[in-house]
N, C-alpha and C. Protein backbone atom coordinates (compact mmCIF):
# COMPACT_ATOMS: atom_id res chain seq x y z
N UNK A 1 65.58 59.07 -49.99
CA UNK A 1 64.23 58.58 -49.79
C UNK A 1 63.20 59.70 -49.87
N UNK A 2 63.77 60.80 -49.59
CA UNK A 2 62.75 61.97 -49.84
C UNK A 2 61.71 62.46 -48.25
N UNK A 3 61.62 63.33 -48.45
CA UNK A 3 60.92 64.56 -46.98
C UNK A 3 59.37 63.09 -46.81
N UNK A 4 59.01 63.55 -45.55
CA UNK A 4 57.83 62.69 -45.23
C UNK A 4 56.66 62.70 -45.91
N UNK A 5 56.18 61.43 -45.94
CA UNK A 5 54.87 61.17 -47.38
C UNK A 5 54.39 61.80 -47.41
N UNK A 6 53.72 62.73 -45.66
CA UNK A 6 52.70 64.01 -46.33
C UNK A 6 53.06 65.05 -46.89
N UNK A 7 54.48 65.54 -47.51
CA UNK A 7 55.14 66.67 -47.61
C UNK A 7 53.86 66.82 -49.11
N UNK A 8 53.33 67.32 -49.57
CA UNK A 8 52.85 67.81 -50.91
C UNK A 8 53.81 68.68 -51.76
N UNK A 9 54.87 69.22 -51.25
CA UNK A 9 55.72 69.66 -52.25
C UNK A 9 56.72 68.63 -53.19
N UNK A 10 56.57 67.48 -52.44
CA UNK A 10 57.58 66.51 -52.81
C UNK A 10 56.72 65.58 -54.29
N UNK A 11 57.43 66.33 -55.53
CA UNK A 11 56.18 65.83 -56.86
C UNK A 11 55.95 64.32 -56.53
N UNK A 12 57.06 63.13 -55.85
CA UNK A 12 56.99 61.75 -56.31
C UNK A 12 55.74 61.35 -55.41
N UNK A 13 55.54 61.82 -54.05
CA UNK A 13 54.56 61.46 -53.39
C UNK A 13 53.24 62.18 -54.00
N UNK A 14 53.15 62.95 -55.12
CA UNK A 14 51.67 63.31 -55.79
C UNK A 14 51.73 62.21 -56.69
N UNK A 15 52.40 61.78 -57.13
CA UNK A 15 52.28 60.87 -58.77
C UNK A 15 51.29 59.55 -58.46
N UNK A 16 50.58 59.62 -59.67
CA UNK A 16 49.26 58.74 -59.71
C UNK A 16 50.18 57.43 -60.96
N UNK A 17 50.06 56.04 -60.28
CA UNK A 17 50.88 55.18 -61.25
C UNK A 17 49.54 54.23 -61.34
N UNK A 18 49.24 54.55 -62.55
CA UNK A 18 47.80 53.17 -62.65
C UNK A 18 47.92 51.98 -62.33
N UNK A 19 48.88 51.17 -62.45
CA UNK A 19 49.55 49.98 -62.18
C UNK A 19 48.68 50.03 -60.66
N UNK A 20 48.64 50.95 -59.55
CA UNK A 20 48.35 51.04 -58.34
C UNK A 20 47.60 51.49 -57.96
N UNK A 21 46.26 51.41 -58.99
CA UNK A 21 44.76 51.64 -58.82
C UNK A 21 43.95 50.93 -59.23
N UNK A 22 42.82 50.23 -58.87
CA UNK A 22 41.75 49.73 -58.96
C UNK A 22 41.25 50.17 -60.21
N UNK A 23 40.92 49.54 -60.93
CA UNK A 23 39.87 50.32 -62.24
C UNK A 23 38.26 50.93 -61.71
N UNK A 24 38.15 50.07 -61.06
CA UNK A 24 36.72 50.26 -59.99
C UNK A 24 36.56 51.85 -59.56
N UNK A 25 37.65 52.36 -59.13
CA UNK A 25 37.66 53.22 -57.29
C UNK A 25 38.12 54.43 -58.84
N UNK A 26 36.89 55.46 -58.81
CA UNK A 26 36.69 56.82 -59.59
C UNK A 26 37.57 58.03 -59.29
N UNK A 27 37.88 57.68 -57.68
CA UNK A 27 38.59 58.78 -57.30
C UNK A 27 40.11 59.46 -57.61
N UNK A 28 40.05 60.89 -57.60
CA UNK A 28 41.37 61.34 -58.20
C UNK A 28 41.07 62.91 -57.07
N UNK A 29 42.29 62.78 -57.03
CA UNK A 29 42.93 64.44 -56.55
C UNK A 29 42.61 64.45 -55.19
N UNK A 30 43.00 65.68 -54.65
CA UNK A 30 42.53 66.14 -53.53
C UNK A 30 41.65 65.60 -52.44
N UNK A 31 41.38 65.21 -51.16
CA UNK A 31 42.93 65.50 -50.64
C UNK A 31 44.06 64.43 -50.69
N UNK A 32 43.30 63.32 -51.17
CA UNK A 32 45.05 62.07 -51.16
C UNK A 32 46.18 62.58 -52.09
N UNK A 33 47.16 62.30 -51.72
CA UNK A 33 48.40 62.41 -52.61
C UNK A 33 48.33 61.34 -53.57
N UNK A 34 49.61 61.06 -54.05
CA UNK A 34 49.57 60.02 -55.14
C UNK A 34 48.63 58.90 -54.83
N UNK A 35 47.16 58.86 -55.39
CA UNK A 35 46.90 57.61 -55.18
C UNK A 35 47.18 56.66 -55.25
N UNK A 36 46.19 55.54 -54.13
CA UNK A 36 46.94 53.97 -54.52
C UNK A 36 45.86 52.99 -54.08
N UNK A 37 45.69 51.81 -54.33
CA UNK A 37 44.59 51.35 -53.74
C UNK A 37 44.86 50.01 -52.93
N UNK A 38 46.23 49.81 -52.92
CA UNK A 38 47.07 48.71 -52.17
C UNK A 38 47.71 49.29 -51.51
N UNK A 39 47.50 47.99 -49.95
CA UNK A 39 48.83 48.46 -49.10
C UNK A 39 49.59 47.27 -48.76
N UNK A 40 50.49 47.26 -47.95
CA UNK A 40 51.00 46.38 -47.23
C UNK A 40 50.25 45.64 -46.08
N UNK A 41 50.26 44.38 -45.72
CA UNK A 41 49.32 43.32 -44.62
C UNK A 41 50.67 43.17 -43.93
N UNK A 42 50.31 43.69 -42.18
CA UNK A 42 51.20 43.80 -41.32
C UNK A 42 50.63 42.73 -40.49
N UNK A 43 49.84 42.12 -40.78
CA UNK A 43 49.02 40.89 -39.78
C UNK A 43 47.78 41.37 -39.14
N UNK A 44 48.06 40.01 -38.11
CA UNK A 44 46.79 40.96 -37.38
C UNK A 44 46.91 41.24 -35.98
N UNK A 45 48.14 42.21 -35.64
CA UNK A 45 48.90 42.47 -34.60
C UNK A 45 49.61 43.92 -34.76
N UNK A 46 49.77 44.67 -33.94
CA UNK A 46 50.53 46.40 -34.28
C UNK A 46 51.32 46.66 -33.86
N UNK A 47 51.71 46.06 -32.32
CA UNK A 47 52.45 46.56 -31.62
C UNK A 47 53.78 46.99 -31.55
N UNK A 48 54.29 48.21 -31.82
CA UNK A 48 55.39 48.72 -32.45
C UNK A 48 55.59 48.47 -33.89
N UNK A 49 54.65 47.93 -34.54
CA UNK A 49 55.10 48.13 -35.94
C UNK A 49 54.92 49.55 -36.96
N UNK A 50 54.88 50.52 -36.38
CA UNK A 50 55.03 51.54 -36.95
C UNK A 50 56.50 52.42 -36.98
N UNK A 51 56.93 51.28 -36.22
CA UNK A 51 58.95 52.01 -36.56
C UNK A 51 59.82 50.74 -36.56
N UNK A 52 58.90 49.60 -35.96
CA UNK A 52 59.99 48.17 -35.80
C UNK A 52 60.51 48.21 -34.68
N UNK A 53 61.55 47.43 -34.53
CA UNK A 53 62.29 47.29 -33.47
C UNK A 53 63.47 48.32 -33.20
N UNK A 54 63.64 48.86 -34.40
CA UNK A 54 64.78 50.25 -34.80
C UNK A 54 64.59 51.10 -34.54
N UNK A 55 64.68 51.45 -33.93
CA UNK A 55 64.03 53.25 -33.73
C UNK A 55 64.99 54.34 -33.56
N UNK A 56 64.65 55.77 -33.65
CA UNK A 56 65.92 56.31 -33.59
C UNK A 56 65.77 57.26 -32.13
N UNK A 57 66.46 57.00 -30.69
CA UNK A 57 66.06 57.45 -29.40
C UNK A 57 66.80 59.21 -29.80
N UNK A 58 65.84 60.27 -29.51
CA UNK A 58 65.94 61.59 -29.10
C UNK A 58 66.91 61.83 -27.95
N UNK A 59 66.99 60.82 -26.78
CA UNK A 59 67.49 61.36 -25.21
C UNK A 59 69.47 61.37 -26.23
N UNK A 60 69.55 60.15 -26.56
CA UNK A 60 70.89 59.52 -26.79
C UNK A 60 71.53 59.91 -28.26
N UNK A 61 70.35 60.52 -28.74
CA UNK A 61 70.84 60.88 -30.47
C UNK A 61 71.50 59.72 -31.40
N UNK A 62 70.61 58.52 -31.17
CA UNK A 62 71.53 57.21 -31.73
C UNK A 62 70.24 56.07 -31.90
N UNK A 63 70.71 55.22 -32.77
CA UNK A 63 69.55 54.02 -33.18
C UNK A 63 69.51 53.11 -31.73
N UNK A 64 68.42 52.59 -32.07
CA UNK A 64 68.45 51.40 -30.73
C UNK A 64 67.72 50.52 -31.03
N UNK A 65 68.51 49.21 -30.87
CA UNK A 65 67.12 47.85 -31.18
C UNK A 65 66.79 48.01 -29.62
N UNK A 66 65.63 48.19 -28.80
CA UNK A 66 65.14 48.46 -27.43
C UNK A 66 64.06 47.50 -27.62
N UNK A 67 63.44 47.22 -28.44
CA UNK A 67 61.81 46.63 -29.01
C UNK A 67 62.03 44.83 -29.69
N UNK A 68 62.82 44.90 -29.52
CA UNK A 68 62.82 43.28 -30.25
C UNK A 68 62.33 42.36 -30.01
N UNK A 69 61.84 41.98 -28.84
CA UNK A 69 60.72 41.00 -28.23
C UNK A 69 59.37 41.53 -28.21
N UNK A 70 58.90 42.37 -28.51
CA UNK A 70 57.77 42.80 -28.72
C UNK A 70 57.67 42.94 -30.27
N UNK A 71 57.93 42.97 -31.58
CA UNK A 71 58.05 43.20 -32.68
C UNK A 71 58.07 41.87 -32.91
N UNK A 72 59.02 40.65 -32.62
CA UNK A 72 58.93 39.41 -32.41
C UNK A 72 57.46 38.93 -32.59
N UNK A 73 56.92 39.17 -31.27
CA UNK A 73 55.50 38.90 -31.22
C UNK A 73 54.45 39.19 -31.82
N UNK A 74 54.81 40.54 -31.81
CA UNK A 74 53.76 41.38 -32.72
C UNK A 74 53.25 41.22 -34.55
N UNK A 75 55.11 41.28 -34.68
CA UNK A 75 55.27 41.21 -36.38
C UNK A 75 54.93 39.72 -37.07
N UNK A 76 53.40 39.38 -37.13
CA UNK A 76 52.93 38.64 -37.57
C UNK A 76 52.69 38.65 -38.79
N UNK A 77 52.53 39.44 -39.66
CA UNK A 77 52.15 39.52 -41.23
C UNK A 77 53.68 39.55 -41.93
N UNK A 78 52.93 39.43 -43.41
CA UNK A 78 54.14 39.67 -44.85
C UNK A 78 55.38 40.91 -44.11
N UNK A 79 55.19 41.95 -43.80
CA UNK A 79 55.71 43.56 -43.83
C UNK A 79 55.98 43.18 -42.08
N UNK A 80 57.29 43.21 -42.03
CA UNK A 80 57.53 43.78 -40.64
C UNK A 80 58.61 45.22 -40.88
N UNK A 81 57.65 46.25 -40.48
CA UNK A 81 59.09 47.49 -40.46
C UNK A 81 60.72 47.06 -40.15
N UNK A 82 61.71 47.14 -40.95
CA UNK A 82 62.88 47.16 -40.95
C UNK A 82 63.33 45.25 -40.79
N UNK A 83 62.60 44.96 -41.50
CA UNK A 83 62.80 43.33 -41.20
C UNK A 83 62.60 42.85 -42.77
N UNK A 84 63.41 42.05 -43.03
CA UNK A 84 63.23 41.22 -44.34
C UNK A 84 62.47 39.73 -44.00
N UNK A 85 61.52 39.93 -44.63
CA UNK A 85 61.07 38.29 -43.84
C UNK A 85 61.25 37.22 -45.45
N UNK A 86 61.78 36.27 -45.08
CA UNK A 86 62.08 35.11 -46.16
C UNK A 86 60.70 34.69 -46.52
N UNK A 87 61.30 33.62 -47.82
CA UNK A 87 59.52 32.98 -47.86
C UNK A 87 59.28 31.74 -47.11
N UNK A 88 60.67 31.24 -46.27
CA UNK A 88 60.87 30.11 -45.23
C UNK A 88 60.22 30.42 -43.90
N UNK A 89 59.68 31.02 -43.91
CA UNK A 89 59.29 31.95 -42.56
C UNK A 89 57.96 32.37 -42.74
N UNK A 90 57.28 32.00 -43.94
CA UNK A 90 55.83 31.84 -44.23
C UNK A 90 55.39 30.30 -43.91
N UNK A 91 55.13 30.09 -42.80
CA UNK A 91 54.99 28.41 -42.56
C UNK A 91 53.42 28.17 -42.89
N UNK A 92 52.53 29.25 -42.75
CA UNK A 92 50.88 28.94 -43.35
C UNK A 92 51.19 28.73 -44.59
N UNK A 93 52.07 29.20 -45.57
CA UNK A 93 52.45 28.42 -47.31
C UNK A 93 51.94 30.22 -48.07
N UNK A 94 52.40 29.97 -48.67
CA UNK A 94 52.34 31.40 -49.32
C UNK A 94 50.79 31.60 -50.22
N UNK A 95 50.26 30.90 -50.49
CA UNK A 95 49.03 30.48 -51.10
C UNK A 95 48.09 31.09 -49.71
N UNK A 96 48.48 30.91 -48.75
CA UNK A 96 47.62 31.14 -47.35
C UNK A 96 47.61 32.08 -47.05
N UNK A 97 48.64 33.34 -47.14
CA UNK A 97 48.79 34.32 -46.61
C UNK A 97 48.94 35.69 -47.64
N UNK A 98 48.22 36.48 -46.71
CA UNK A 98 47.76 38.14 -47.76
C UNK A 98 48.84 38.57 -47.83
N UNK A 99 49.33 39.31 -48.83
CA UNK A 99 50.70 40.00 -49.16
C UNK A 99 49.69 41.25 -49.15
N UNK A 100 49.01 41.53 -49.64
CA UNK A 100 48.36 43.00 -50.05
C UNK A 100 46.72 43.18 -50.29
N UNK A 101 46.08 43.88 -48.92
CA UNK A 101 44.50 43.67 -49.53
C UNK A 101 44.63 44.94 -50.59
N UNK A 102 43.54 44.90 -51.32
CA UNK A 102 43.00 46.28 -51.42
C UNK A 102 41.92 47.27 -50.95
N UNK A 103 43.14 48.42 -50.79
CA UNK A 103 42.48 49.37 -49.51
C UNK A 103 42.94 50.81 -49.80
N UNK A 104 42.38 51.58 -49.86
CA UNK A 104 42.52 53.23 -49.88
C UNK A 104 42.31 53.87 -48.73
N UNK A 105 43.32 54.07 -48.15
CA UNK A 105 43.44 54.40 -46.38
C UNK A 105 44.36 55.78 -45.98
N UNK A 106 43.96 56.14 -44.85
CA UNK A 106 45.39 56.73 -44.51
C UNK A 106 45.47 57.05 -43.33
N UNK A 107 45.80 57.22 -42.45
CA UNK A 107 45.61 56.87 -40.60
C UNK A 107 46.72 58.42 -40.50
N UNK A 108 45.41 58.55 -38.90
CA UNK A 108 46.36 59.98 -38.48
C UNK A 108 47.81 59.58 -37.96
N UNK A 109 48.20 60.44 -38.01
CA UNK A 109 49.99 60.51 -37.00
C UNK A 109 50.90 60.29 -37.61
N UNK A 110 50.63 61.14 -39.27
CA UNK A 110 51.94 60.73 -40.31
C UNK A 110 52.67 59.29 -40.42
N UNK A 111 54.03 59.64 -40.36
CA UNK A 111 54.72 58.73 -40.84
C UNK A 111 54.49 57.34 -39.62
N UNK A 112 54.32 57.68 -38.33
CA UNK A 112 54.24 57.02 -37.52
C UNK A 112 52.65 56.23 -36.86
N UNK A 113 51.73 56.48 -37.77
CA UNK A 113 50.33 55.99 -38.29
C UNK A 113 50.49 54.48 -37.96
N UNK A 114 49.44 53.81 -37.07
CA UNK A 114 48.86 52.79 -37.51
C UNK A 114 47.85 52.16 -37.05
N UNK A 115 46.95 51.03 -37.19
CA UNK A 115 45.99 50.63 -36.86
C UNK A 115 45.70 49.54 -37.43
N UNK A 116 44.56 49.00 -36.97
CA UNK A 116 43.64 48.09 -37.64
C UNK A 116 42.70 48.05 -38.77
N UNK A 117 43.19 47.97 -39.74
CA UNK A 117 41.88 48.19 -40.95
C UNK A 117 41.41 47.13 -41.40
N UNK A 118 40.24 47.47 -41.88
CA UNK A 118 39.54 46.17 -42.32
C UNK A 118 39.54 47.04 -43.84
N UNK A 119 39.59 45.55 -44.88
CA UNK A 119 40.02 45.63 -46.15
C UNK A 119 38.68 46.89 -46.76
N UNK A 120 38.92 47.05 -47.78
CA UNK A 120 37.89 47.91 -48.52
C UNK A 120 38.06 48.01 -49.86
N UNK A 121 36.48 48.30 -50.75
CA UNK A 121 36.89 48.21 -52.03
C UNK A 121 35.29 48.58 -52.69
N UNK A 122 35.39 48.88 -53.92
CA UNK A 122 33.86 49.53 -54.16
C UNK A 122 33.76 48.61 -55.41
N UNK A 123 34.14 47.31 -55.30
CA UNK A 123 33.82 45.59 -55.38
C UNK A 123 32.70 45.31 -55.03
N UNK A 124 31.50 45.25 -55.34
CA UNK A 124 30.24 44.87 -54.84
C UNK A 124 30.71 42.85 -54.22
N UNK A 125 30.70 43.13 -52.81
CA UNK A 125 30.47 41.76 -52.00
C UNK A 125 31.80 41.41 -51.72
N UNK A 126 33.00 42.08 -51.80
CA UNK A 126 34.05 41.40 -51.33
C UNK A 126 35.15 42.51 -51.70
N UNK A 127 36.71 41.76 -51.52
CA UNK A 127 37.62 42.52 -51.58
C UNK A 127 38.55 41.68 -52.14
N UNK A 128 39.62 42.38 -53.66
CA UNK A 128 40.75 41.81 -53.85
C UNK A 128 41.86 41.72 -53.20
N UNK A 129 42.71 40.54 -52.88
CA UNK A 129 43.72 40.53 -52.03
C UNK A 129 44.84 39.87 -52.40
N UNK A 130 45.99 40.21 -52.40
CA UNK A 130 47.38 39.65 -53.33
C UNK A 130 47.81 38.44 -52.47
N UNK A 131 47.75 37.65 -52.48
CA UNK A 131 48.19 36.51 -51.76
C UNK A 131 50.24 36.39 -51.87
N UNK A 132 50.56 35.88 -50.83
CA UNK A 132 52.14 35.46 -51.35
C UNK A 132 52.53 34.96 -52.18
N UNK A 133 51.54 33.73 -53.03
CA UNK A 133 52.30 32.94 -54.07
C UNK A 133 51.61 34.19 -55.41
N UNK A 134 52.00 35.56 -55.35
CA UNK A 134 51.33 35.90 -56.38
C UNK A 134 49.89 36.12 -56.99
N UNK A 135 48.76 35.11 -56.36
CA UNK A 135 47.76 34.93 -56.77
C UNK A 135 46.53 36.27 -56.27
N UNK A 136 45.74 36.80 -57.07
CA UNK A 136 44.79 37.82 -56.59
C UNK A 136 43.65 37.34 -56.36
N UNK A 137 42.79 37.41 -55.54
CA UNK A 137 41.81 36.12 -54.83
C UNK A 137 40.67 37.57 -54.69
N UNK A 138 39.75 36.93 -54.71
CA UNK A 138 38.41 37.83 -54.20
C UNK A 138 37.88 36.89 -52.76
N UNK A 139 38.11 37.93 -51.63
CA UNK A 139 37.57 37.49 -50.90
C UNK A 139 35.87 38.23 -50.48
N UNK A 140 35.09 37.16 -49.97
CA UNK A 140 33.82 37.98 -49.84
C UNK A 140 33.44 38.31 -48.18
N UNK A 141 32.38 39.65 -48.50
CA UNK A 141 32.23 40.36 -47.67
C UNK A 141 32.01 39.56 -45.99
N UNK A 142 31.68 38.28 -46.19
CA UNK A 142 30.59 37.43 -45.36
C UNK A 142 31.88 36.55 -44.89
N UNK A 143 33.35 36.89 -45.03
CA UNK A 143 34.48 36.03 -44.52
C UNK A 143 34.24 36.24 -42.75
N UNK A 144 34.82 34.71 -42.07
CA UNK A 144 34.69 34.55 -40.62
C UNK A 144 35.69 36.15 -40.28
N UNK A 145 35.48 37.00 -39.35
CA UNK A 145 36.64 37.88 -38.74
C UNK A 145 36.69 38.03 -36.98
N UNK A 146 36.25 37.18 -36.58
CA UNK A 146 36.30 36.83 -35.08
C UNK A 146 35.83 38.14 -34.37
N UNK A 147 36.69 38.44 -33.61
CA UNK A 147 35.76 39.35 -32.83
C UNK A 147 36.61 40.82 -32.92
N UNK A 148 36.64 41.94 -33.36
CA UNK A 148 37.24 43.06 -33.45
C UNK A 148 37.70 43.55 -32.15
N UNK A 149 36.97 43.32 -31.19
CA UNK A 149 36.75 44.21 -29.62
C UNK A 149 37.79 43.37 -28.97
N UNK A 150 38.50 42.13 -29.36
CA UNK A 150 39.37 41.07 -28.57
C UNK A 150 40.64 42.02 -28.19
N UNK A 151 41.37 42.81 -28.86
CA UNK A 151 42.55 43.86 -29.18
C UNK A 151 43.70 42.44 -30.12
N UNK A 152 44.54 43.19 -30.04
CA UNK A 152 45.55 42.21 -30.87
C UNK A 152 46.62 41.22 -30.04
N UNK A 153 47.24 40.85 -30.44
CA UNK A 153 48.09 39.63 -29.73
C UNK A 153 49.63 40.44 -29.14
N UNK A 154 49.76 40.13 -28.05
CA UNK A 154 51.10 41.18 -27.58
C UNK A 154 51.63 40.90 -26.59
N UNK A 155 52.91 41.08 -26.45
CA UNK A 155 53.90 40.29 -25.12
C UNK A 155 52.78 40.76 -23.81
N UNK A 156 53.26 39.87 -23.08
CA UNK A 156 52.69 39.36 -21.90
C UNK A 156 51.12 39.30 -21.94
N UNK A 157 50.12 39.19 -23.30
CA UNK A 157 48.56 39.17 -23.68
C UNK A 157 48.11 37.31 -23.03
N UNK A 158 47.46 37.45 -22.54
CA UNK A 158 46.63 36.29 -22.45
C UNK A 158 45.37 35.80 -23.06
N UNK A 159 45.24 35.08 -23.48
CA UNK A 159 44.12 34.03 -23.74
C UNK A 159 44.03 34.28 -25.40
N UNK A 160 43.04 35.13 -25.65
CA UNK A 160 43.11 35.20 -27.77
C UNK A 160 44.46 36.08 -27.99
N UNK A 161 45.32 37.06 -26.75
CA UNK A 161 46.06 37.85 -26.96
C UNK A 161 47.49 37.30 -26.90
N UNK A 162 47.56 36.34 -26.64
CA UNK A 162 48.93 35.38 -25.85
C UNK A 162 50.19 35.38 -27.26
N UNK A 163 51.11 35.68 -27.17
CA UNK A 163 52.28 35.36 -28.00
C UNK A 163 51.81 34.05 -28.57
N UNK A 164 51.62 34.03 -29.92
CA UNK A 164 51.77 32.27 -30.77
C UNK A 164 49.97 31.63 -30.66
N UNK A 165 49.38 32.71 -30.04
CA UNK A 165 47.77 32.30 -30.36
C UNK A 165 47.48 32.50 -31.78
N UNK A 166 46.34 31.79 -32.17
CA UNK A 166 45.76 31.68 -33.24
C UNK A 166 45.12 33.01 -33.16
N UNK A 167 45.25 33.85 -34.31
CA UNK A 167 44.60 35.32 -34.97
C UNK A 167 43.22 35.33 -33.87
N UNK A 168 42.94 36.23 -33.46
CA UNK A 168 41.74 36.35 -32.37
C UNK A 168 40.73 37.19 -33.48
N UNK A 169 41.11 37.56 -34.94
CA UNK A 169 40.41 37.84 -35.82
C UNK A 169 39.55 37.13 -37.29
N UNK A 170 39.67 35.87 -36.51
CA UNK A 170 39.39 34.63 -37.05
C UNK A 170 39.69 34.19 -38.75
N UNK A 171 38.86 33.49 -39.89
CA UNK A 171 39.85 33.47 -41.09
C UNK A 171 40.48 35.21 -41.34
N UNK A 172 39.70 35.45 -41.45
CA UNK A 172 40.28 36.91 -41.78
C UNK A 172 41.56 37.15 -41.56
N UNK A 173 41.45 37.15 -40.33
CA UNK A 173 43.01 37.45 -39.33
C UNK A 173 44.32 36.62 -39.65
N UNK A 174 43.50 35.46 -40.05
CA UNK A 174 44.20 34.09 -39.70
C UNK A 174 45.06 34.20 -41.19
N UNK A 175 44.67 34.66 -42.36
CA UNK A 175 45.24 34.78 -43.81
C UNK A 175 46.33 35.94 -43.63
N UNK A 176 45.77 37.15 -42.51
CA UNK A 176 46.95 38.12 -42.07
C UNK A 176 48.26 37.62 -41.92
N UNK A 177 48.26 36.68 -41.32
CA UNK A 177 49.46 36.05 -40.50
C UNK A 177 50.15 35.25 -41.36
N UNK A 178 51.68 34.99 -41.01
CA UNK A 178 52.37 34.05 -42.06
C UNK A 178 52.99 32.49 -41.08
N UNK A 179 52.71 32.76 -39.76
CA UNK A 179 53.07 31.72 -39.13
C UNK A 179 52.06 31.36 -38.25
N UNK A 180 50.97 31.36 -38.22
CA UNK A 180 49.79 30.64 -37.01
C UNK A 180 49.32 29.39 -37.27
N UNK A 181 49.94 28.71 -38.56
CA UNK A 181 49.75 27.47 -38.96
C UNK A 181 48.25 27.18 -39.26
N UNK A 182 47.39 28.10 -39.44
CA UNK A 182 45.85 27.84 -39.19
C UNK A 182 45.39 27.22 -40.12
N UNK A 183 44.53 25.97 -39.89
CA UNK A 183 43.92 25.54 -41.13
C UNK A 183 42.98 25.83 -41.67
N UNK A 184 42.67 25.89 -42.95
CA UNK A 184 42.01 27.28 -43.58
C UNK A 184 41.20 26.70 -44.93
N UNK A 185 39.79 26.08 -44.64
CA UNK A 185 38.87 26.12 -45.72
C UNK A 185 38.48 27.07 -46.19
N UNK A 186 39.00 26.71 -47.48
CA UNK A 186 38.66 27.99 -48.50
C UNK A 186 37.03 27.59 -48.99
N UNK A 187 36.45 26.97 -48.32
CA UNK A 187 35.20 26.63 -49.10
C UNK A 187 34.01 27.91 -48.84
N UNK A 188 33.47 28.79 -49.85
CA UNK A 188 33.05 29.68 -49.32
C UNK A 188 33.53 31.02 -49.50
N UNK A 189 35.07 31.28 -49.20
CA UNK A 189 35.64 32.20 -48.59
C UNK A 189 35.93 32.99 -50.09
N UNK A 190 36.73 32.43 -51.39
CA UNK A 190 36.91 32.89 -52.30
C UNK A 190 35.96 32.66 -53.41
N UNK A 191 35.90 33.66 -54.56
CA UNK A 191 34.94 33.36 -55.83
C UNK A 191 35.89 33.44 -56.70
């Protein structure tokens, strides 16, 4: 798999593959490594998804599923670290749910990085986004996104935070997710 993404000696993590750039976005070189302008949609939830439920414990020198009810909860989007998710297990329908916005990002704390981003793109009024059934959708700038300041959904969270609540990041959030069942007028939302 190769030394960690930020290694810069490692040539595959410099390589620029057009296939995985925007025609739009001008930028090249320094300081990103191999550019890209897609990522993975982890939902709209974090909690432990920056290693999964797998992790590898330092005290014991050995793997441990320790996290599995929290990753459960958490791992609401397409991408759960170390998890294969079926397309039976997309119950919003694959048409409903983001496989990939486009976004040129990169979050501190290396390999173990993560956060909340909101999509981005130098798209005047909106952002392209890969949907599950394949389809690339423009969503616009003016989409519902509930309230940012709510935090995300997480074992023992109450009220917008509660295990199996509806995205507390409203459509936005709600296209994150592959199981919140949310019903979802597109009237508006795509061009």
């Amino acid at each position: 798999m190769g030394p960690a993404p930020w290694t810069r000696q490692f040539d595959p993590w410099q390589a620029v593959i057009p296939t995985y750039r925007c025609p739009s976005d001008p930028g090249s070189g320094l300081p990103a490594h191999g550019r890209t302008n897609y990522v993975a949609c982890l939902g709209d939830a974090t909690h432990w998804l920056n290693t999964g439920a797998t992790r590898f414990d330092g005290d014991s020198a050995s793997w441990v599923d320790d996290r599995q009810g929290e990753v459960d909860v958490s791992g609401r989007g397409m991408f759960v670290p170390r998890r294969a998710i079926a397309f039976r297990e997309i119950s919003d329908g694959l048409s409903n749910t983001i496989l990939s916005p486009n976004r040129e990002v990169c979050l501190a704390g290396g390999d173990s990085g993560i956060g909340m981003l909101p999509p981005s793109s130098r798209h005047q009024g909106g952002v392209h986004v890969l949907m599950g059934d394949g389809a690339v959708r423009f969503i616009t700038d003016s989409i519902e996104a509930g309230d940012s300041a709510s935090g995300t959904v997480i074992v023992g969270g109450t009220g917008v935070r509660e295990p199996g609540a509806v995205s507390p990041y409203g459509l936005w959030g709600a296209l994150g997710t592959r199981g919140g069942v949310e019903e979802i007028d597109w009237g508006g939302v795509l061009n």
